[in-house]
Each structure stands twice: as structure tokens, then as C-alpha cells.
C-alpha atoms as a PDB file:
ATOM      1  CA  UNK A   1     186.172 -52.421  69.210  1.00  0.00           C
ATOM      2  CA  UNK A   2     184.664 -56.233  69.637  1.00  0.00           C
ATOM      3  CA  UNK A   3     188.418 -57.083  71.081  1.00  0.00           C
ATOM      4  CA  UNK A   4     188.176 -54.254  73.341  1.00  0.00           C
ATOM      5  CA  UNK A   5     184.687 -55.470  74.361  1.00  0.00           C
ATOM      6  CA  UNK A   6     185.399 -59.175  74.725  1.00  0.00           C
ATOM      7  CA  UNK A   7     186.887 -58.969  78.440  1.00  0.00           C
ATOM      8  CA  UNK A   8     183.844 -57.541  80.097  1.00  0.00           C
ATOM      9  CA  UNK A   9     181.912 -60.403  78.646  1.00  0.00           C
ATOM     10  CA  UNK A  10     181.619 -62.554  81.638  1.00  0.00           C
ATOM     11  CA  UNK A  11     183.895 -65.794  81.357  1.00  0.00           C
ATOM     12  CA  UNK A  12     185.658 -64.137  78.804  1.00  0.00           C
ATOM     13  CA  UNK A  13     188.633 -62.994  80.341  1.00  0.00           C
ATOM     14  CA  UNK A  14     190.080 -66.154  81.568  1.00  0.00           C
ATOM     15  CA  UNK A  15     190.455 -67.313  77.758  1.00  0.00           C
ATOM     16  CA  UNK A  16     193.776 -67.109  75.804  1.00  0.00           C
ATOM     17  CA  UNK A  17     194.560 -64.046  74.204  1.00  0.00           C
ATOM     18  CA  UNK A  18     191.651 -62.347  75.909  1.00  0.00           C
ATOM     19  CA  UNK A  19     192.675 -62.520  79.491  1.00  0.00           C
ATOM     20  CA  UNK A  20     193.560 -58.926  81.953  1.00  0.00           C
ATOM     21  CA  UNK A  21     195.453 -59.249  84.633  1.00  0.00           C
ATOM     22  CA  UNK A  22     195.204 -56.286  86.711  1.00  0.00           C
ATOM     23  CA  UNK A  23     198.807 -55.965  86.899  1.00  0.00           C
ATOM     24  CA  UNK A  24     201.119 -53.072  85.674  1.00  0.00           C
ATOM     25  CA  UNK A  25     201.238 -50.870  83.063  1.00  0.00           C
ATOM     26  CA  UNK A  26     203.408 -52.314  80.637  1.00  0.00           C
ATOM     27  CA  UNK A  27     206.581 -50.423  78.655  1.00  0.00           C
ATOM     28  CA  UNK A  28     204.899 -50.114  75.500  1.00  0.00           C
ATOM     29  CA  UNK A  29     205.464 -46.626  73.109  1.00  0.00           C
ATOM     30  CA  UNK A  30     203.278 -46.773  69.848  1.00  0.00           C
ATOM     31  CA  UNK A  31     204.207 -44.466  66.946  1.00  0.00           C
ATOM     32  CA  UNK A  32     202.378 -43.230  63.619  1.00  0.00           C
ATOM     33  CA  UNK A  33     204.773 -41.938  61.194  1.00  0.00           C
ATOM     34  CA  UNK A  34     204.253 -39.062  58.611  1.00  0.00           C
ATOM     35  CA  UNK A  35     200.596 -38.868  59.190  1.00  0.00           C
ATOM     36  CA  UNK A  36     198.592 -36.478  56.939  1.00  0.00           C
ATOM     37  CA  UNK A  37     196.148 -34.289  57.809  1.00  0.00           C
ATOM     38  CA  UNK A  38     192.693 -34.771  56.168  1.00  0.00           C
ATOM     39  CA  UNK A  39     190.909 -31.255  55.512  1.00  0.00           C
ATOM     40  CA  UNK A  40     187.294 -33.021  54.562  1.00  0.00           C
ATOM     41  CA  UNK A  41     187.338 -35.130  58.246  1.00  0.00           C
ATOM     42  CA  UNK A  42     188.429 -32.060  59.645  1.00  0.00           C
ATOM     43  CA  UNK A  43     185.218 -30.041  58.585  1.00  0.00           C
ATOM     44  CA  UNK A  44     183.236 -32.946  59.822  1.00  0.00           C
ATOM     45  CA  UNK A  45     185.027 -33.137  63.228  1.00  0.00           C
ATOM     46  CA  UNK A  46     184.548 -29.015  63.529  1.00  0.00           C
ATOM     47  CA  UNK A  47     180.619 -29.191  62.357  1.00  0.00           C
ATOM     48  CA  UNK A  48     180.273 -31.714  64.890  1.00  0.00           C
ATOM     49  CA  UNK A  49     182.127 -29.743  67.305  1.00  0.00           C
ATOM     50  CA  UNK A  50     181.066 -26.313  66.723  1.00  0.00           C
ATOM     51  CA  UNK A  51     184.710 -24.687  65.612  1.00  0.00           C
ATOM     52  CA  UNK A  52     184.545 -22.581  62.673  1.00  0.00           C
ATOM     53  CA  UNK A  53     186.521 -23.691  59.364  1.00  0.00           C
ATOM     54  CA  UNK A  54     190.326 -22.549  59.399  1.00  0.00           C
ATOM     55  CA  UNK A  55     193.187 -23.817  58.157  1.00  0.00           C
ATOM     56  CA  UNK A  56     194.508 -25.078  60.963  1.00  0.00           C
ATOM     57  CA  UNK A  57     193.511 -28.241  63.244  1.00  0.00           C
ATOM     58  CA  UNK A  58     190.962 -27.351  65.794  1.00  0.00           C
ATOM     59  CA  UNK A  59     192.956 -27.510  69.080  1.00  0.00           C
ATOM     60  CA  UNK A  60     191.635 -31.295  70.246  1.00  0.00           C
ATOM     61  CA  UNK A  61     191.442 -32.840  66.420  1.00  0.00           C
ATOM     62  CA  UNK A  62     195.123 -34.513  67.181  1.00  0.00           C
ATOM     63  CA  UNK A  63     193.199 -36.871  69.620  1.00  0.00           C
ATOM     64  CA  UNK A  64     191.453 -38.256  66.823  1.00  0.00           C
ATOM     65  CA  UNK A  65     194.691 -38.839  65.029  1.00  0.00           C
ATOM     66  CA  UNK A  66     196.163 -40.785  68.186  1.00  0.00           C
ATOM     67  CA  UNK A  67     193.128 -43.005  69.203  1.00  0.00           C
ATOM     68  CA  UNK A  68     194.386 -45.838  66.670  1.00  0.00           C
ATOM     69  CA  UNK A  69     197.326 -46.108  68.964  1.00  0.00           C
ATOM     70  CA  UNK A  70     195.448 -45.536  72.224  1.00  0.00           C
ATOM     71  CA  UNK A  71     193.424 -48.692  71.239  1.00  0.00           C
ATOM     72  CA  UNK A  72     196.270 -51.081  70.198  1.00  0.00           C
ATOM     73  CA  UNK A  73     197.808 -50.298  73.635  1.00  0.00           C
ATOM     74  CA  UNK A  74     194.704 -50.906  75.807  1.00  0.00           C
ATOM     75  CA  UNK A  75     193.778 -54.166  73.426  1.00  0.00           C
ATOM     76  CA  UNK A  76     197.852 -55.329  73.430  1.00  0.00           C
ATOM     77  CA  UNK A  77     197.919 -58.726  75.495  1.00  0.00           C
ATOM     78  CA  UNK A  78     199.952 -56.994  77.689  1.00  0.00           C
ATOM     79  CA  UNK A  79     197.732 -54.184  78.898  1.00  0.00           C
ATOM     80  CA  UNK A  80     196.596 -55.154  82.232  1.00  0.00           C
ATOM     81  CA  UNK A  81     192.470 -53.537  82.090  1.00  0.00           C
ATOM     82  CA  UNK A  82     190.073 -53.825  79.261  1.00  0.00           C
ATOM     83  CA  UNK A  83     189.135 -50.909  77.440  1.00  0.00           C
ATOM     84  CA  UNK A  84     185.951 -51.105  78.043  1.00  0.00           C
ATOM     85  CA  UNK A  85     184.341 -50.265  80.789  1.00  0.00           C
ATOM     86  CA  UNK A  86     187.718 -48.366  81.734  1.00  0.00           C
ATOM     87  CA  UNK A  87     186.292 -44.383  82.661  1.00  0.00           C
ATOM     88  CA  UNK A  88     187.762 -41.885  81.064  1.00  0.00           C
ATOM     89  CA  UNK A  89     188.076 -39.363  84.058  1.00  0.00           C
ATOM     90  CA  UNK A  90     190.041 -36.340  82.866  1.00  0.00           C
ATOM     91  CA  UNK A  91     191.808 -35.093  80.029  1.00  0.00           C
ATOM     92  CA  UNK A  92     194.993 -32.192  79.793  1.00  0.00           C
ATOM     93  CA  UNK A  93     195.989 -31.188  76.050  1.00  0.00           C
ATOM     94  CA  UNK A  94     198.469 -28.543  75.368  1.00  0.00           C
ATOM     95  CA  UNK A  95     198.611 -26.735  72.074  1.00  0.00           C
ATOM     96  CA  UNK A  96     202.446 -25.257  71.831  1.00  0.00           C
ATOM     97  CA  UNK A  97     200.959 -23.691  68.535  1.00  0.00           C
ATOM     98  CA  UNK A  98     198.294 -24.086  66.142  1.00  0.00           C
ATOM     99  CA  UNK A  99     198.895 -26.953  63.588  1.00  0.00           C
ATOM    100  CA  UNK A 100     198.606 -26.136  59.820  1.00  0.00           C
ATOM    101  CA  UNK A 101     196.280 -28.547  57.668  1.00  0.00           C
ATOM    102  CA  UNK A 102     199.289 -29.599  55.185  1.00  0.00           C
ATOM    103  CA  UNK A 103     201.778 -30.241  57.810  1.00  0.00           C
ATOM    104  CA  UNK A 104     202.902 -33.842  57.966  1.00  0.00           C
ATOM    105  CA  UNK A 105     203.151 -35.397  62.098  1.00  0.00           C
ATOM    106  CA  UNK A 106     204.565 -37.929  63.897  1.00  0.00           C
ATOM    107  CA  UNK A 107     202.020 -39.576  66.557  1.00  0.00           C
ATOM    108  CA  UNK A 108     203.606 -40.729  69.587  1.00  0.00           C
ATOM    109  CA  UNK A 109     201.890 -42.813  72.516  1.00  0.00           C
ATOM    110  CA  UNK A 110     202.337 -44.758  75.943  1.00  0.00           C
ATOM    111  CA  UNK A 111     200.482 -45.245  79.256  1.00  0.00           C
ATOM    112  CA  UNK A 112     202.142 -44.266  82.169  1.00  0.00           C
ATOM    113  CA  UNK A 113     201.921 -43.452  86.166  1.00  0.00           C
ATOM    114  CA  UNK A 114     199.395 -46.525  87.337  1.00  0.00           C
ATOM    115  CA  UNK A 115     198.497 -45.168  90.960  1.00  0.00           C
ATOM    116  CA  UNK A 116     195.724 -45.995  93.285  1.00  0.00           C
ATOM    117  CA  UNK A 117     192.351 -44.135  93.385  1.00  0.00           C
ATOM    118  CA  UNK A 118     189.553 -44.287  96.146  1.00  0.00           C
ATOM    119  CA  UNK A 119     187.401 -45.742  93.775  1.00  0.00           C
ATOM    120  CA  UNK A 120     190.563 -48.728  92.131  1.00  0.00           C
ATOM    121  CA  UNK A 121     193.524 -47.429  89.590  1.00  0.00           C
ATOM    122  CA  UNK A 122     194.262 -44.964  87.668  1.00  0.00           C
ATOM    123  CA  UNK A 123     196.757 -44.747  84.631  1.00  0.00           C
ATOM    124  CA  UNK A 124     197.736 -41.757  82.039  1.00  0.00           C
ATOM    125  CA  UNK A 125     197.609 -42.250  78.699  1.00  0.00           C
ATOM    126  CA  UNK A 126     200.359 -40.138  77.145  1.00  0.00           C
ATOM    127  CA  UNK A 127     200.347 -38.523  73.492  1.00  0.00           C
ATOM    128  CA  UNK A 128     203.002 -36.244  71.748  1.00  0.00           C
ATOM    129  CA  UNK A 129     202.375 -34.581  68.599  1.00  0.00           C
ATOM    130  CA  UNK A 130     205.453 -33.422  66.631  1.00  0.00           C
ATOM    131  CA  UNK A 131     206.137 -31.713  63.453  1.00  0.00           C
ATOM    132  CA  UNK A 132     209.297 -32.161  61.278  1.00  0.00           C
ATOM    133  CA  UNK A 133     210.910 -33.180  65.178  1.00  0.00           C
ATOM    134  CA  UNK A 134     209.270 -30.266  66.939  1.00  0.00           C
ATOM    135  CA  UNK A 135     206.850 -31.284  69.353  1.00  0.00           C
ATOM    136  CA  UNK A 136     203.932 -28.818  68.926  1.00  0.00           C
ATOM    137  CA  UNK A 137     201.177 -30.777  70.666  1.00  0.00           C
ATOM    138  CA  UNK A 138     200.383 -32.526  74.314  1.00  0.00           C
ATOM    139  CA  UNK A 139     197.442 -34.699  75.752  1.00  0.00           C
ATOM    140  CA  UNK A 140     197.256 -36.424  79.153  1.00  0.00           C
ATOM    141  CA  UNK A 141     194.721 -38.999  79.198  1.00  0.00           C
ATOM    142  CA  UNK A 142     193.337 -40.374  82.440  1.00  0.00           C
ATOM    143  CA  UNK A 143     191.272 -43.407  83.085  1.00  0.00           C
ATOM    144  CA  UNK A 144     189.763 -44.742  86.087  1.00  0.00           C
ATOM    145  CA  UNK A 145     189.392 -48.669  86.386  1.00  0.00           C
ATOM    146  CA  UNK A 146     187.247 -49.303  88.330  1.00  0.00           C
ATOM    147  CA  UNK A 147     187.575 -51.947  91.709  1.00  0.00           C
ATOM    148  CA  UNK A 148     188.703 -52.380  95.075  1.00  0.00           C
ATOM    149  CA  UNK A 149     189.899 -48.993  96.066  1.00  0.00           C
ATOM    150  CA  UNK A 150     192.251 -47.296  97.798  1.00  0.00           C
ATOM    151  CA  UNK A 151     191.032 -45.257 100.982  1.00  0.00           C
ATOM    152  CA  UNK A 152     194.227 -43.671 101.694  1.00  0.00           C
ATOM    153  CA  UNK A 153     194.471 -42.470  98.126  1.00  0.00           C
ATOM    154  CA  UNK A 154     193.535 -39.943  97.017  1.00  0.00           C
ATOM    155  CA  UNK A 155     191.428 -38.789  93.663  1.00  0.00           C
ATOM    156  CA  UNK A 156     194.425 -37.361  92.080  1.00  0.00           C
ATOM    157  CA  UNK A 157     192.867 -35.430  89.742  1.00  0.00           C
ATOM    158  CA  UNK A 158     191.813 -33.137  91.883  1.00  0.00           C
ATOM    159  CA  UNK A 159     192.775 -29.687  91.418  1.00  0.00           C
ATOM    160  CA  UNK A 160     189.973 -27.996  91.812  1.00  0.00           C
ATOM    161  CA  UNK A 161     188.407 -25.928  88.691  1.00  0.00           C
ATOM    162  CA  UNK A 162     187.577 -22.477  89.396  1.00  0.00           C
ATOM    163  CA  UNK A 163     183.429 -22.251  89.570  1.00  0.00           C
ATOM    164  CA  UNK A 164     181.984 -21.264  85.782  1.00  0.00           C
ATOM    165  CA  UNK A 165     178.381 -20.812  86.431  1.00  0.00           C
ATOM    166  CA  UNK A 166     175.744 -20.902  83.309  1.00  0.00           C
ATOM    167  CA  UNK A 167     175.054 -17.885  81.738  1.00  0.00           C
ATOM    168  CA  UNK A 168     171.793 -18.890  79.916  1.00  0.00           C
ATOM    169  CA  UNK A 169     173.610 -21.023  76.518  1.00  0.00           C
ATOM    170  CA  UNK A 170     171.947 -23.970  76.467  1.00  0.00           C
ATOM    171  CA  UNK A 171     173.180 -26.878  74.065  1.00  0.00           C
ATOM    172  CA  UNK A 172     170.050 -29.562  72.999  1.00  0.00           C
ATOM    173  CA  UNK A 173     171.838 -32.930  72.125  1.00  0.00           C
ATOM    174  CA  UNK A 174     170.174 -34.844  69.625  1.00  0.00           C
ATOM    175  CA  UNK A 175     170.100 -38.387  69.831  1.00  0.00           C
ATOM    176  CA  UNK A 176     172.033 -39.540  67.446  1.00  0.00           C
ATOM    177  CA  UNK A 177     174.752 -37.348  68.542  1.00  0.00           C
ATOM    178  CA  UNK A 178     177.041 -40.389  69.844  1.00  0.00           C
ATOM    179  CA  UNK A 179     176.385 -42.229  66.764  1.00  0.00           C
ATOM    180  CA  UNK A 180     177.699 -39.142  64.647  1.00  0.00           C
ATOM    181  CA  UNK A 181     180.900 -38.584  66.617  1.00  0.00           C
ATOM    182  CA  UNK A 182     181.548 -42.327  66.555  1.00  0.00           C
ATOM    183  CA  UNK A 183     181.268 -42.000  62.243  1.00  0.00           C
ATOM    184  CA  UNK A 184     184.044 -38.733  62.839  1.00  0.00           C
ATOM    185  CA  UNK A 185     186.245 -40.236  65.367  1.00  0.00           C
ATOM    186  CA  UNK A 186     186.318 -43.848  65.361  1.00  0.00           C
ATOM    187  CA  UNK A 187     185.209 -44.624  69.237  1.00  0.00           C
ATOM    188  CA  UNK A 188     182.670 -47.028  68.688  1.00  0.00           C
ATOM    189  CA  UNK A 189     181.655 -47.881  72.443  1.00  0.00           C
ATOM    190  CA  UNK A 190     178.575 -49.401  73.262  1.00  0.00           C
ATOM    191  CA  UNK A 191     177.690 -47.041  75.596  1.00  0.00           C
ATOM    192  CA  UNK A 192     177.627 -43.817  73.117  1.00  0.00           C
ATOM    193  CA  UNK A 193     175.928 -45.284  70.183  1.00  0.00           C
ATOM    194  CA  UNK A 194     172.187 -46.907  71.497  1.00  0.00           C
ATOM    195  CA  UNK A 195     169.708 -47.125  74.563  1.00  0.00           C
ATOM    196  CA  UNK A 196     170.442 -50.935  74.308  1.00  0.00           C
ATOM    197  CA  UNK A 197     174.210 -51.242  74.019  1.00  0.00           C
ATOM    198  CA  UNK A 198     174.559 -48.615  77.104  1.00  0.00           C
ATOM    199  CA  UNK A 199     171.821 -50.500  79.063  1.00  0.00           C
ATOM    200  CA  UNK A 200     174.454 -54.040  78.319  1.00  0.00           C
ATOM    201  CA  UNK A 201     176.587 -51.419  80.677  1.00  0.00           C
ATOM    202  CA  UNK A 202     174.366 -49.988  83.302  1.00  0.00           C
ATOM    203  CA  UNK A 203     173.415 -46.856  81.642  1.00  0.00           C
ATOM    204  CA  UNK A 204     169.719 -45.930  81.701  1.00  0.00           C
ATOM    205  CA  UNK A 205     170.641 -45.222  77.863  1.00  0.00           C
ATOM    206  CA  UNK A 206     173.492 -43.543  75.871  1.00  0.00           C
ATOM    207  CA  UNK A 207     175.695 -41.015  76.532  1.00  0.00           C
ATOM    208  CA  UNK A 208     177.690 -38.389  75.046  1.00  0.00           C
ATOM    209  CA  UNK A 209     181.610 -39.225  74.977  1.00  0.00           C
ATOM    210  CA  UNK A 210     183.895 -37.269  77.216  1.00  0.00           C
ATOM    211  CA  UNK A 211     185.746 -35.836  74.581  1.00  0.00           C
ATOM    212  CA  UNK A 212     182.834 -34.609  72.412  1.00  0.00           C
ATOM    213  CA  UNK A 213     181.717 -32.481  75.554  1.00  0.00           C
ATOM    214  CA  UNK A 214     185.052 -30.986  75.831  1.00  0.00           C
ATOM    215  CA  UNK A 215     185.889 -30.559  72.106  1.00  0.00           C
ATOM    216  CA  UNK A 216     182.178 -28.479  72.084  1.00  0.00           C
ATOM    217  CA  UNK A 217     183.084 -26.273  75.096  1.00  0.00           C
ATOM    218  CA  UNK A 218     186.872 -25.221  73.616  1.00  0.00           C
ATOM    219  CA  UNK A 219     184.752 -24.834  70.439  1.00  0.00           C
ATOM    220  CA  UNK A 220     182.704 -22.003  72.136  1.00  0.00           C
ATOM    221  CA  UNK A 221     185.957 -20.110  73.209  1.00  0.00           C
ATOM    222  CA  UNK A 222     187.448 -21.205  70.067  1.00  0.00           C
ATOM    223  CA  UNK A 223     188.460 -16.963  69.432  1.00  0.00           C
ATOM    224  CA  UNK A 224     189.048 -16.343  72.424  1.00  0.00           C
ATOM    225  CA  UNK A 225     191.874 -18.883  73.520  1.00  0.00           C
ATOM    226  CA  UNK A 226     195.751 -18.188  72.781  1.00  0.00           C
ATOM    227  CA  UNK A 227     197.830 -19.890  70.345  1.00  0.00           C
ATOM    228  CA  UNK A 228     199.491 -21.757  73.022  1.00  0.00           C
ATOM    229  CA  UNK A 229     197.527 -22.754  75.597  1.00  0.00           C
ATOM    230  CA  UNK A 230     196.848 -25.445  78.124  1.00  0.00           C
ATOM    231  CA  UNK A 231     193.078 -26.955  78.544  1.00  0.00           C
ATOM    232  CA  UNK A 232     192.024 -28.965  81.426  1.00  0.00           C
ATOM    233  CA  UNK A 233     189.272 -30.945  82.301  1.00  0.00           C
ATOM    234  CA  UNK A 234     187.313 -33.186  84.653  1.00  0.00           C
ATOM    235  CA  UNK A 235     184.744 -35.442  83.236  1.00  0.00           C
ATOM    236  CA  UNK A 236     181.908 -35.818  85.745  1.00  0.00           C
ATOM    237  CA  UNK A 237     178.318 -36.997  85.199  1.00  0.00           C
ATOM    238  CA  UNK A 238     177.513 -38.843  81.962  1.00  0.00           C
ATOM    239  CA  UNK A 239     175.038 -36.496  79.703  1.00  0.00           C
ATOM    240  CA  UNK A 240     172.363 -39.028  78.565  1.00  0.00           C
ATOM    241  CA  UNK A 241     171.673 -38.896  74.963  1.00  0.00           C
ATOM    242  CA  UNK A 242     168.793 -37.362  73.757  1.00  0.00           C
ATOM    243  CA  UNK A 243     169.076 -34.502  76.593  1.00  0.00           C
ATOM    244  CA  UNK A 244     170.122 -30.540  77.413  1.00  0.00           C
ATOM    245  CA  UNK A 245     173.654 -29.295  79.229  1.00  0.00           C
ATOM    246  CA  UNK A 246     174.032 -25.573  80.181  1.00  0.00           C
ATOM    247  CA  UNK A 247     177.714 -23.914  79.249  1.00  0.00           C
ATOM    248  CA  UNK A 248     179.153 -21.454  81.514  1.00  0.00           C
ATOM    249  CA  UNK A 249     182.413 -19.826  81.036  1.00  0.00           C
ATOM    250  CA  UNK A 250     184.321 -16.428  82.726  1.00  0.00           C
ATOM    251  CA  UNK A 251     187.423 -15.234  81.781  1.00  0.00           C
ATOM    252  CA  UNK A 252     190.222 -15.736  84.659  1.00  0.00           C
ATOM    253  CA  UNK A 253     193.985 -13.694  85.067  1.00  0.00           C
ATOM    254  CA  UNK A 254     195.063 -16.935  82.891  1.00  0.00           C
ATOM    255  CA  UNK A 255     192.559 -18.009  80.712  1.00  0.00           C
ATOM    256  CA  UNK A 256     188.970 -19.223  81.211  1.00  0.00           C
ATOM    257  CA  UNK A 257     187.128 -21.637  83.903  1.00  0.00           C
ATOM    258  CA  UNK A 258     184.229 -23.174  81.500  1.00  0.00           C
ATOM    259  CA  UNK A 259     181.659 -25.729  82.882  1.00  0.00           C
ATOM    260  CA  UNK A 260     178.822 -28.273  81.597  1.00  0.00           C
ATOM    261  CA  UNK A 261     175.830 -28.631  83.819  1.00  0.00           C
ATOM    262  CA  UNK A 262     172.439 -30.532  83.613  1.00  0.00           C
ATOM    263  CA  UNK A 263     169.873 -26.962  83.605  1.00  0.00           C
ATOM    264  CA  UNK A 264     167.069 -28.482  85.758  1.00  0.00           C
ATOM    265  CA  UNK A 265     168.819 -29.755  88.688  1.00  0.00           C
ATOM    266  CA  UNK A 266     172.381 -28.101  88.612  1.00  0.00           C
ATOM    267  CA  UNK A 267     174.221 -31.512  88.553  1.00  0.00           C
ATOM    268  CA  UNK A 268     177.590 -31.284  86.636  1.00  0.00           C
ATOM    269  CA  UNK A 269     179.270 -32.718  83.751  1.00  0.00           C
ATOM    270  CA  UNK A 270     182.258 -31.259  83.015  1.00  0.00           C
ATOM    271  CA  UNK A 271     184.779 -28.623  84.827  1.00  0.00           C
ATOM    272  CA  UNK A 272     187.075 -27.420  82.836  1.00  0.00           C
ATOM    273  CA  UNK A 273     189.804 -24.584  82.516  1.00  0.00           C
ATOM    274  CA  UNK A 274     192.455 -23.127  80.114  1.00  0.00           C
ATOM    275  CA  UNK A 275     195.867 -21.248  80.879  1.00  0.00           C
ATOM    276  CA  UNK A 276     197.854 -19.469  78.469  1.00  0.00           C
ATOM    277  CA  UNK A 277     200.778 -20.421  77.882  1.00  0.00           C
END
């Protein structure tokens, strides 16, 4: 995570080995071979998440076993953005089944389909889950870096989620919440872990990662979602750490539209919807 820090340290960039060019994506397809599952991490990942304890992977664990490879791409000299202070915008994970705790999988990742953005450039980061050759899981990463934009563009993410109101759940986020998903997952940024490190970043203090707040919202339809299923979301506000998010969720033809919102002034976090598949 230093590496991944370094080029947002002014000065830094320009030295060898450290330097971003802004330029394209590059071909680069990362792999993890025969990678087993660990059942103890996975009861810490699901306490943390709120999913019950089942023998199979709660459906966004396999994120956790691709993030290795999502770092060594965005830290490779040839990625053109640093990882930090990249925005993870919006995230698409499709479960073709659930995955057993003793199967054995094959970790596959690349960043693809750099396009403009009103706000500077967007890219995909692409993960494939397979079991003995059979791919049985899907994510669709996508990050916002931030800089001169593109008015003509447009968001791109922008399907827009069917409205899920709060219906009176309320979540209280501890503090150390950031700190404790960072011990489970391995995403050490700045921003999620102290008042300090955020405010190095222009955050009043920390905040909860993106994938955290979605993991916990999937976890509260955990028995209600199909076997195969698709899960989208748009990350929106940051939820500052210590603080309160309402959930909302109602049940579509599909699926279900689910939503994170701040419960004193309405503003949201997270849209979010699931289709079976």
C-alpha cells in the first residue's frame, strides 16, 4: 500500500519507477492459481459483514480473493493512474452459483474499457472466478480518476437504480469499522483507517470502504437473493466513520432495489439493485 501511495505524494511521480502517465490502460491479465478457500477468514469477513455462517462463500468474499491482483495491476509501472486517490465509483458482481468452502479457484484479472467521464477517466477492472475451468463468478470494477473532464461524456454508469426508500433499519458504524475491514480484507487506504490519514486526502475524517457498504446491504438480503444472481451498485457519498446510514430495500419483478442513505438529511450513499439470473 506505501507503493500505491507514493504517486500522490507531491514530486513523487516524476521519479523512476514511481512515475503515472495518464496514458492507456495497458494489456496486462494477472492470474492466481489453485487458490484455497479459508473457512476461519471467511467467518471474519461474514461477522464483519453481517451474512450468516454457511458453507459456501458469501456472494462478494471472491473480491477479497482478487484484490492481490487488483493491486499489482494498478502499482505495475505500466498502469497509467495511481491507486490512490483513484474513486472507486461502482461495482457489478455476478454469482453463476454459490461457491463451496473446499472448492479450489482460479483468480483471473485485467483492466479494461478506459473512457472519458465528466468529471476525467474511467476504467473497469475485470475479475473472473472459475472452478475446475467453469467460470462460476463475475465482478466489474469501476474507478473514476479524477481530472480534466470530459463535457460531452457522459457518467457512464448511469443506469438509473430503481428508488429503495428507508424503512426504519438503521446501521450505527463504529469507528473502528475501517480499521477492522482493512485487518479482513487487506485494503489498507489511508482514507478508511484514521481521522488523520483521510484528512492527508481531504476527508473531514475516515470513511467506510465502498465495498464494505455493499457487502453489508447483500448481507441483509442474504435469504432472500437467488443462487444466481446479478448485484449492482453505485457508490455515492462517502459514510464518515464513526456515523449512522439508513437501509432501504423493496422487492422488484427481478430482484431487489436496496439503498444506503445518511437518516438526518436524506443524502445518499449507495444505490444498488439485484436481478436474478
Amino acid at each position: 500500500m506505501l507503493k500505491a501511495a507514493l504517486p500522490v505524494i507531491p514530486g513523487v511521480n516524476l521519479l523512476p519507477g514511481i512515475r503515472k502517465t495518464g496514458g492507456d490502460l495497458p494489456e496486462l491479465t494477472l492470474t492466481r492459481h489453485d487458490v484455497p478457500v479459508d473457512a476461519e477468514h471467511v467467518a471474519a469477513y461474514a461477522s464483519i459483514c453481517g451474512f450468516p455462517v454457511k458453507d459456501t462463500l458469501p456472494l462478494p468474499y471472491p473480491h477479497l480473493l482478487a484484490f492481490e491482483l487488483h493491486m499489482r495491476i494498478m502499482t505495475d509501472g505500466s498502469f497509467p493512474f495511481p491507486a490512490i486517490g483513484t474513486v472507486h465509483i461502482g461495482n457489478s458482481i455476478t454469482q453463476h452459483r454459490p461457491i463451496r468452502l473446499e472448492e479450489r479457484l482460479q483468480v483471473v484479472a485485467r483492466p479494461e474499457n478506459l473512457r472519458s467521464h465528466p468529471k476525467g477517466r474511467v476504467f473497469d477492472m475485470l475479475t473472473t472466478v472459475y472452478s475446475a475451468g467453469e467460470p462460476v463468478w463475475e465482478e466489474t470494477s469501476a474507478f473514476l480518476r479524477r481530472g480534466r473532464g470530459d463535457g460531452a461524456a457522459t457518467s457512464g454508469e448511469g443506469a438509473e437504480f430503481p428508488d429503495a426508500r428507508p424503512t426504519g433499519t438503521v446501521w450505527a458504524l463504529p469507528g473502528d469499522l475501517g480499521r477492522r475491514y482493512a485487518a479482513v480484507s487487506g485494503d489498507h487506504n489511508p482514507i478508511h483507517l484514521h481521522p488523520l490519514t483521510a484528512k492527508a486526502f481531504g476527508f473531514p475524517r475516515h470513511i467506510a470502504h465502498g465495498m464494505w457498504s455493499m457487502a453489508r446491504c447483500v448481507g441483509a438480503l442474504e435469504n432472500r437473493l437467488a443462487d444466481a444472481v446479478t448485484v449492482d451498485v453505485a457508490f455515492k457519498k462517502p459514510i464518515l466513520l464513526p456515523g449512522k446510514v439508513a437501509f432501504g430495500s423493496r422487492r422488484l419483478d427481478d430482484g431487489y432495489a436496496f439503498s444506503l442513505t445518511s437518516p438526518g438529511s436524506g443524502a445518499p450513499h449507495l444505490a444498488g439493485r439485484t436481478r436474478d439470473l
